[in-house]
Structures are given as structure tokens and as C-alpha cells.
Protein backbone atom coordinates (compact mmCIF):
# COMPACT_ATOMS: atom_id res chain seq x y z
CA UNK A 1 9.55 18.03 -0.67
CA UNK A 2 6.76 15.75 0.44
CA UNK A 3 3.50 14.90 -2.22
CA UNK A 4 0.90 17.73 -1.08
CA UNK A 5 -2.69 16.22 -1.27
CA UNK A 6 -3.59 18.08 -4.33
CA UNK A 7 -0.64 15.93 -5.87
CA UNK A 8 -1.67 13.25 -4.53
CA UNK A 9 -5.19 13.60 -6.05
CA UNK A 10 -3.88 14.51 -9.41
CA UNK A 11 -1.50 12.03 -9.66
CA UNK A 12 -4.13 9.28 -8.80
CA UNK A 13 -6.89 10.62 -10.80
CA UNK A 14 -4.64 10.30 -13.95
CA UNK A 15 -3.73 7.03 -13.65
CA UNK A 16 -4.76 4.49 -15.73
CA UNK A 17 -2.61 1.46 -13.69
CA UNK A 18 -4.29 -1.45 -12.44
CA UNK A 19 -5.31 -1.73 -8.71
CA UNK A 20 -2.61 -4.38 -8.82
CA UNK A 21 0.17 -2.61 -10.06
CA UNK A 22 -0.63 0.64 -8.55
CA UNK A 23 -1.49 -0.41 -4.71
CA UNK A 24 1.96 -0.65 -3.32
CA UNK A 25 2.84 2.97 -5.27
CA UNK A 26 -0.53 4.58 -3.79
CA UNK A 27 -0.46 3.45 -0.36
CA UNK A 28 3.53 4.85 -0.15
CA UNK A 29 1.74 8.20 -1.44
CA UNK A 30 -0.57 8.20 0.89
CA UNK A 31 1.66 7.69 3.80
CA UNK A 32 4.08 10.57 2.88
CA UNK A 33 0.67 12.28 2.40
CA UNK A 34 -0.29 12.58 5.65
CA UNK A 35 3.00 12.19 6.94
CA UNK A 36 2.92 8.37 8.27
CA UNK A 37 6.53 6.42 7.80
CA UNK A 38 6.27 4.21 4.75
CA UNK A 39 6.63 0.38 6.09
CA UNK A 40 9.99 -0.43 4.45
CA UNK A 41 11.20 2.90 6.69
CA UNK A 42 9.95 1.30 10.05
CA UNK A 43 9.67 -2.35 9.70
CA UNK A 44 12.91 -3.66 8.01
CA UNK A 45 12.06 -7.14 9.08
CA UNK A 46 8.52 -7.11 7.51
CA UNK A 47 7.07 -8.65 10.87
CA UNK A 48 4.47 -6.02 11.16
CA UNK A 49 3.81 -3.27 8.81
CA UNK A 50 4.34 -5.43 5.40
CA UNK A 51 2.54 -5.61 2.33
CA UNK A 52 0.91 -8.93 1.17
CA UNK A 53 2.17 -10.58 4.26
CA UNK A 54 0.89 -14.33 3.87
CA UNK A 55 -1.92 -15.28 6.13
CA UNK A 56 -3.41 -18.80 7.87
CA UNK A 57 -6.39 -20.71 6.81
CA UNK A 58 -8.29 -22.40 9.75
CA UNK A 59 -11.29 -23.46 7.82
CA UNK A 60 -13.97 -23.06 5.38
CA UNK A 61 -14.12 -23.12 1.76
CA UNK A 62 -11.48 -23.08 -0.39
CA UNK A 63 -8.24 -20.99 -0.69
CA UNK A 64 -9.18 -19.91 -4.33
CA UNK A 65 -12.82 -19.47 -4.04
């Protein structure tokens, strides 16, 4: 049975992860939330719905700063 969005408040107003550790978890929540496909059910080659897909620099400051 899909996470209702009372769960879904619940379980995230609980938790005591890091924004790190929990991001992943909490946007797969959301998604079966309102009833999106997670992105490992529609994108099996992680071209376009991916998390922490690298990105290009084409200027600026630097990477870390």
C-alpha cells in the first residue's frame, strides 16, 4: 500500500537524519506520495531522472567555493 501523506509527514517530522543521508529516502517518499514513478523505476540508464548526476563548469569561481 502506497505512503499516505499523513505518513509521509509523520515519518519526516520524526526524523532526526541528516539532509544528506535522508534526501535520496525523502524524495522516493515523496514520489510514491503523490504517485510520480521513483527514477530508478523509469530511468534505468540514469540519463535523465538521476540523483547527483555530475554537472559542467564553464566558468567562475571555484568548484569548492
Amino acid at each position: 500500500m502506497p505512503m499516505n501523506v499523513h505518513e509521509f509527514i509523520w515519518k519526516w517530522s520524526h526524523s532526526a537524519l541528516t539532509e544528506r543521508s535522508a534526501s535520496q529516502q525523502h524524495f522516493a517518499d515523496l514520489c510514491e506520495v503523490v504517485g510520480h514513478p521513483k527514477p530508478a523505476d523509469v530511468d534505468l540508464t540514469g540519463d535523465d531522472f538521476i540523483f547527483e548526476k555530475g554537472a559542467a563548469k564553464y566558468g567562475g569561481g571555484s568548484a569548492s567555493g
